[in-house]
C-alpha atoms as a PDB file:
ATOM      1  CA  UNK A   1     -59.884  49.316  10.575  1.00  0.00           C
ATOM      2  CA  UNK A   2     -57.455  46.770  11.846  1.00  0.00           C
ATOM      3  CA  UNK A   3     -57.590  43.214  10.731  1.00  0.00           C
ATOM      4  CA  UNK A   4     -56.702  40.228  12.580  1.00  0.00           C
ATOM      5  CA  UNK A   5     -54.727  37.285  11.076  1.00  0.00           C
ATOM      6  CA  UNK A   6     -53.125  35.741  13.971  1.00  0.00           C
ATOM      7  CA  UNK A   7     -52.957  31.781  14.677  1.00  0.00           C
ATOM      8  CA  UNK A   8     -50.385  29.546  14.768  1.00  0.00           C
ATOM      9  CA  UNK A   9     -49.054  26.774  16.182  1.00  0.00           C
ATOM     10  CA  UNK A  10     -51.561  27.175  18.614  1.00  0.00           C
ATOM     11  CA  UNK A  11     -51.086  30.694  19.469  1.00  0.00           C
ATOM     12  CA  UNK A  12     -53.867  32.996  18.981  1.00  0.00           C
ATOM     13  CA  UNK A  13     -53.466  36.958  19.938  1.00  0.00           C
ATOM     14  CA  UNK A  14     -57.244  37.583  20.955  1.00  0.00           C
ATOM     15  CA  UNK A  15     -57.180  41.282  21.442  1.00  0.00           C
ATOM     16  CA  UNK A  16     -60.507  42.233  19.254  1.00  0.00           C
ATOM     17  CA  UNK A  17     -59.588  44.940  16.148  1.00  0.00           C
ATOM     18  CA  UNK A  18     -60.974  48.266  18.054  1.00  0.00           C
ATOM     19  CA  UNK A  19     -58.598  47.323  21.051  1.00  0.00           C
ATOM     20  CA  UNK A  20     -55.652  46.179  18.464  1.00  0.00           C
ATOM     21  CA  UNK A  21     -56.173  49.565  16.667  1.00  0.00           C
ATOM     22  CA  UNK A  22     -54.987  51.413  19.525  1.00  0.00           C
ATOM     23  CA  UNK A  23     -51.692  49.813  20.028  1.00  0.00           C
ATOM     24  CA  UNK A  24     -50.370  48.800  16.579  1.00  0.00           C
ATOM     25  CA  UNK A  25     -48.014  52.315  16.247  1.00  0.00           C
ATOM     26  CA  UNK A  26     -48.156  53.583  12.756  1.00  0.00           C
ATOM     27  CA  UNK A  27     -45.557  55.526  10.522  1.00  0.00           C
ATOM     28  CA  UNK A  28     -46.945  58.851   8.651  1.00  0.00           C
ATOM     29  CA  UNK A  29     -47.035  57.000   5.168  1.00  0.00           C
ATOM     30  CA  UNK A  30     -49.218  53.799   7.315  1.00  0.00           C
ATOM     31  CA  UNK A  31     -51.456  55.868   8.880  1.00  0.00           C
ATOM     32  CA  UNK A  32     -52.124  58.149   5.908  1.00  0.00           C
ATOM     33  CA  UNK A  33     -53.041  54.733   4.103  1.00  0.00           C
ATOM     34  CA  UNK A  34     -55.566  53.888   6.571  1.00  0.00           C
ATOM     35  CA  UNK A  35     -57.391  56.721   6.819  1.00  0.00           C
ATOM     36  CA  UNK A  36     -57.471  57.031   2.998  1.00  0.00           C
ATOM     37  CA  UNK A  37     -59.320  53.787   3.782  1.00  0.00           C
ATOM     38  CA  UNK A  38     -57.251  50.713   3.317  1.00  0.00           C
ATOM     39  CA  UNK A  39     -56.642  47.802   6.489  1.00  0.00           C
ATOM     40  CA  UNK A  40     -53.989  47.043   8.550  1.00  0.00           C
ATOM     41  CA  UNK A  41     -53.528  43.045   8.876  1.00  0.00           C
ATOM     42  CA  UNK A  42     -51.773  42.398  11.863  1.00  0.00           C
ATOM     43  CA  UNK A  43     -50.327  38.708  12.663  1.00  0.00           C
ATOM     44  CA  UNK A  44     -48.496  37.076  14.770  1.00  0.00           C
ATOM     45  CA  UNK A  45     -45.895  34.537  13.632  1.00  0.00           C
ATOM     46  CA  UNK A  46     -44.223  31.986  16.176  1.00  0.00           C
ATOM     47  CA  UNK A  47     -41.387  29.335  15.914  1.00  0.00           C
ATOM     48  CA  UNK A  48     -40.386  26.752  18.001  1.00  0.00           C
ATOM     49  CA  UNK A  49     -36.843  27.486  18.510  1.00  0.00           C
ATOM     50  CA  UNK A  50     -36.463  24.958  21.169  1.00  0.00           C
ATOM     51  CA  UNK A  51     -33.724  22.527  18.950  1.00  0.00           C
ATOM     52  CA  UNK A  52     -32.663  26.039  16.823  1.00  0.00           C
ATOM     53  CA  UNK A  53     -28.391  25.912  16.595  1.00  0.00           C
ATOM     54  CA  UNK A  54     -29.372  29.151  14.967  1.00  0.00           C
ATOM     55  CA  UNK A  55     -26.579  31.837  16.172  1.00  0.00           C
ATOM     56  CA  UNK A  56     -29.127  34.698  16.409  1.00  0.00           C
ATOM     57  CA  UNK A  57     -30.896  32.697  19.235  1.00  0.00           C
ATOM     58  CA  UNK A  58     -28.053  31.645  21.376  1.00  0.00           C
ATOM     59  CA  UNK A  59     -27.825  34.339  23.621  1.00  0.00           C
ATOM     60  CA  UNK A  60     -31.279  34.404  24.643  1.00  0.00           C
ATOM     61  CA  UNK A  61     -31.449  30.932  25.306  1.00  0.00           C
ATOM     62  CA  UNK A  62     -28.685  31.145  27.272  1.00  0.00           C
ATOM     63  CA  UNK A  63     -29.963  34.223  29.841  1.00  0.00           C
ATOM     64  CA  UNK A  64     -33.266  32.217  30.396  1.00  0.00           C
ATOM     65  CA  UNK A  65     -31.588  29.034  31.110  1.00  0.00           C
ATOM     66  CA  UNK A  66     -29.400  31.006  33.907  1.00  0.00           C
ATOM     67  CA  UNK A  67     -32.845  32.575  35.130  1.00  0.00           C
ATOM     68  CA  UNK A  68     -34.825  29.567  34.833  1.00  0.00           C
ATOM     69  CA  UNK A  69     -31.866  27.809  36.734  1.00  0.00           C
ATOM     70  CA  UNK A  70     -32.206  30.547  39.376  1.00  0.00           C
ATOM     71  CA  UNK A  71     -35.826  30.548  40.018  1.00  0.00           C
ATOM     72  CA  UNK A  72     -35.621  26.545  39.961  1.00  0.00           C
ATOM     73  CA  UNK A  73     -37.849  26.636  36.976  1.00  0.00           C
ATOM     74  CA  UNK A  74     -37.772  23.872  34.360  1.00  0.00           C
ATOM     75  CA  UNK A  75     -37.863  24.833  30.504  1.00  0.00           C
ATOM     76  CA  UNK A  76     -40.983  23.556  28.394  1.00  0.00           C
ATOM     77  CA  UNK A  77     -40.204  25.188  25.274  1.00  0.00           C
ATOM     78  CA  UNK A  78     -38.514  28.147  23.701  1.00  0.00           C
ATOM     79  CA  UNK A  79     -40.661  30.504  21.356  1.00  0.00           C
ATOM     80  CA  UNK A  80     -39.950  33.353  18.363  1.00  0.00           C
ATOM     81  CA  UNK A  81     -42.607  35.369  18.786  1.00  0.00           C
ATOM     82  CA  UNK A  82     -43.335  38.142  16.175  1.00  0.00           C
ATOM     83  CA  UNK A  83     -45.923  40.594  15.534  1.00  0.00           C
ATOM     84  CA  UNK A  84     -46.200  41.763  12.223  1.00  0.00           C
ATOM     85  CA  UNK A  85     -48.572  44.528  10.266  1.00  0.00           C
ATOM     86  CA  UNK A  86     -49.461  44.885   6.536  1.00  0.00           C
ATOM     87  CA  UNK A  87     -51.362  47.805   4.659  1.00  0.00           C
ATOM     88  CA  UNK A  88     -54.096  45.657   2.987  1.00  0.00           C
ATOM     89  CA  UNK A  89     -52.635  43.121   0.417  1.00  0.00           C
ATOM     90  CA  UNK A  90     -49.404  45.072  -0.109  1.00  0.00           C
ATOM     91  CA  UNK A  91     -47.052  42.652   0.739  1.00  0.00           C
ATOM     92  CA  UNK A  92     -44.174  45.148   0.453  1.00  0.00           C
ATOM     93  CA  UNK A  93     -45.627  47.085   3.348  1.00  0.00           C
ATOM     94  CA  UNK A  94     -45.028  44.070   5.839  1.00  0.00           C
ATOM     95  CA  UNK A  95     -42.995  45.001   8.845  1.00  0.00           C
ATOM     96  CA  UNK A  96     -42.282  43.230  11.941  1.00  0.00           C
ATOM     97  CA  UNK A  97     -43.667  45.362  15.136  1.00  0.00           C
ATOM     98  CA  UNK A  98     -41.136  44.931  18.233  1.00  0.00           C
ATOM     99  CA  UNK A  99     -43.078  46.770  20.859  1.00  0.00           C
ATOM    100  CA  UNK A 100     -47.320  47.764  20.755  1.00  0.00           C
ATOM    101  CA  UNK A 101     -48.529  50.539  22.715  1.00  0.00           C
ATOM    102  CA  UNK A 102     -50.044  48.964  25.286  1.00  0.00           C
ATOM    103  CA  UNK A 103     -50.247  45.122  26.283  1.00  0.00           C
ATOM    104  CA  UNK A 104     -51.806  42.154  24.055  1.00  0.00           C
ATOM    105  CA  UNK A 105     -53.201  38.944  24.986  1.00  0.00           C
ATOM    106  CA  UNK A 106     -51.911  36.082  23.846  1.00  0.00           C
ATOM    107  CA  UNK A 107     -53.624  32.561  24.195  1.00  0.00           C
ATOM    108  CA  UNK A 108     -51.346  29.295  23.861  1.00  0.00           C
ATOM    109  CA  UNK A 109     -52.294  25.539  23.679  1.00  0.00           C
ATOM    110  CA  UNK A 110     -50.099  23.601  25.364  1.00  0.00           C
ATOM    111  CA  UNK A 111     -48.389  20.814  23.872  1.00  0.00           C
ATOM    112  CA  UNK A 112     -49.621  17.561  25.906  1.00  0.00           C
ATOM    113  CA  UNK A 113     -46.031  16.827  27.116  1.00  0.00           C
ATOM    114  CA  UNK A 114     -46.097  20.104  29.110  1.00  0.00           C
ATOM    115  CA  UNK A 115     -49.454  19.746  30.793  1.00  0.00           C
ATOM    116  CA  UNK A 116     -48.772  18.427  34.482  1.00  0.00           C
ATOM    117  CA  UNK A 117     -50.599  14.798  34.440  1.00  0.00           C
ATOM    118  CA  UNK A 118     -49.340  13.871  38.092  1.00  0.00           C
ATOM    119  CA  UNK A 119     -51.976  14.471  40.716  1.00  0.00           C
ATOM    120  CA  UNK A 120     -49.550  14.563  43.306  1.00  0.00           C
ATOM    121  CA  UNK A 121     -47.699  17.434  42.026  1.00  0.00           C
ATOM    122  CA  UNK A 122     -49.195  21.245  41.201  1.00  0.00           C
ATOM    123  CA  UNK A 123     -47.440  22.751  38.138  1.00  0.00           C
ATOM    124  CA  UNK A 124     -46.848  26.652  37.889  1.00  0.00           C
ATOM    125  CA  UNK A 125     -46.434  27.844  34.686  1.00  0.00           C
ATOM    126  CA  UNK A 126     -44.466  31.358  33.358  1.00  0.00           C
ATOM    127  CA  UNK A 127     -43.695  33.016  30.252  1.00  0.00           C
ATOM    128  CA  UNK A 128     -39.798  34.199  30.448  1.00  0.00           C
ATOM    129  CA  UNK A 129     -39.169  36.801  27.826  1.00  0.00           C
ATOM    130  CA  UNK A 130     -36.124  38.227  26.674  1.00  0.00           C
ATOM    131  CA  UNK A 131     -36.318  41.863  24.824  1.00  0.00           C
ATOM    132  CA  UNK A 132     -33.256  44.177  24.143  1.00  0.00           C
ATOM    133  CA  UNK A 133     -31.388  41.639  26.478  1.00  0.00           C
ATOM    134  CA  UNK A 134     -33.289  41.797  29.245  1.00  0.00           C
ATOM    135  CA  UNK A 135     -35.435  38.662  30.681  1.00  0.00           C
ATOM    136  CA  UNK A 136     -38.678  39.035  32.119  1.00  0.00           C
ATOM    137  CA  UNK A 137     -41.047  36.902  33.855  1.00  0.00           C
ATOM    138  CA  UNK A 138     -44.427  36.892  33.172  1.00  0.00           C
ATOM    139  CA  UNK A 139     -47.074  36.036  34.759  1.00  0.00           C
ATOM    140  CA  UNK A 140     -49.801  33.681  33.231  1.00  0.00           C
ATOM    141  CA  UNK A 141     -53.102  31.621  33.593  1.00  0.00           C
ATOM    142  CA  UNK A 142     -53.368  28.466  33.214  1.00  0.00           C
ATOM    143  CA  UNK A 143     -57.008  26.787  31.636  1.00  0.00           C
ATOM    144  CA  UNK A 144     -56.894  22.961  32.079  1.00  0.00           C
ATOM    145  CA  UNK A 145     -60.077  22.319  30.816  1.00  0.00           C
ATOM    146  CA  UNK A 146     -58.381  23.596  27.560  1.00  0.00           C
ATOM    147  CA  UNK A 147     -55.197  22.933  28.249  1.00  0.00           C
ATOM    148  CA  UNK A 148     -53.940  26.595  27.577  1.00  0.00           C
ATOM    149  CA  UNK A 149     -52.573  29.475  28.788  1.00  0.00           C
ATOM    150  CA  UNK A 150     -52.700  33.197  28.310  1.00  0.00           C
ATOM    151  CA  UNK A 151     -50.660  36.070  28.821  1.00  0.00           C
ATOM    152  CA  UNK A 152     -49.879  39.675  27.944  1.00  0.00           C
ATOM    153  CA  UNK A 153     -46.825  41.257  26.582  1.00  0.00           C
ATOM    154  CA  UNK A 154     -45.908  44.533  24.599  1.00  0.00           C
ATOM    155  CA  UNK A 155     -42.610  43.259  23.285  1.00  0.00           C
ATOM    156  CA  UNK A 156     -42.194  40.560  20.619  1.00  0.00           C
ATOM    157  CA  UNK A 157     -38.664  38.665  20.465  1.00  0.00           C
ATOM    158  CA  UNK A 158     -37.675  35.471  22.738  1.00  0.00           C
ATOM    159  CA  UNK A 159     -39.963  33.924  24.377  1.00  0.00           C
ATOM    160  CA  UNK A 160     -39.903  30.650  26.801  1.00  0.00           C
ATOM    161  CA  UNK A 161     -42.328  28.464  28.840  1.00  0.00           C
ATOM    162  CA  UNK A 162     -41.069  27.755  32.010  1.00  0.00           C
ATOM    163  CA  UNK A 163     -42.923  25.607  34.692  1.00  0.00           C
ATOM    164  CA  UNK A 164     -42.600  24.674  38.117  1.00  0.00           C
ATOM    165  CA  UNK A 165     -43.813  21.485  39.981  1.00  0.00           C
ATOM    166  CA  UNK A 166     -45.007  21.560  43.467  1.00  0.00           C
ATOM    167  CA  UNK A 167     -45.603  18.400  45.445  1.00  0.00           C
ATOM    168  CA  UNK A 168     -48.806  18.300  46.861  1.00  0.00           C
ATOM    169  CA  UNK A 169     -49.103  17.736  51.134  1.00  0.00           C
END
């Protein structure tokens, strides 16, 4: 069976462990260790990188600005996102996952500064993610009663929260 170990910073990956199961991909060695009867912990591990000077970071940041900039979308916050997965308690088994087979759900509280407290305005909120170079937007709901969001994704790398505002007629 699949574990789950997944929260942070407010980020929770809610796919339950029969759905997880199915798109966590597994080596020979892994999956032979599974069936012999031992779990598979998977968690999720995210950093703000929004201040980072960190090098490896740089050029990401830089392609969602120039996309953000494009769709007239304002930055919230930029995000590490990664997945990782563990046989059991062997800690030497730990691996990061870059792609699942199949999309995850991922739930986010938002920080208070990024939820939209103007009545006059309607805020739109994205995820922008950048994998092997390439940025994607994704789309996203927002809960305001819980002041969240959630999205799916199948890649884990560079993430960002992007928003726009809307003046209301």
């Amino acid at each position: 069976t699949h574990n789950m170990i997944c929260s942070c910073y407010g980020f929770i990956l809610i796919d339950n462990a029969e759905e997880l199961k199915e798109k966590i991909p597994l080596e020979k060695e892994e999956q032979d260790r599974v069936d012999a009867g031992e779990s598979v912990n998977v968690f999720l591990v995210v950093k703000d990188i929004s201040d980072s000077k960190e090098p490896e970071f740089a050029e990401d940041k830089r392609k969602v600005e120039q996309e953000a900039k494009k769709g007239k979308n304002t930055i919230g916050m930029f995000l590490d996102l990664t997945l990782f997965k563990q046989i059991g308690n062997d800690v030497s088994t730990r691996k990061p996952i870059a792609n699942t087979r199949g999309e995850v759900t991922i739930h986010v509280k938002l920080p208070d500064s990024l939820i939209n407290k103007d009545k006059s305005v309607t805020r739109t909120y994205h995820i922008m993610r950048v994998h092997n170079g390439v940025v994607s937007l994704l789309d996203c709901r927002f809960d305001a009663k819980a002041g969240a969001i959630g999205f799916e994704t199948d890649a884990f790398s560079t993430y960002a929260l992007v928003y726009q505002d809307v003046k209301n007629d």
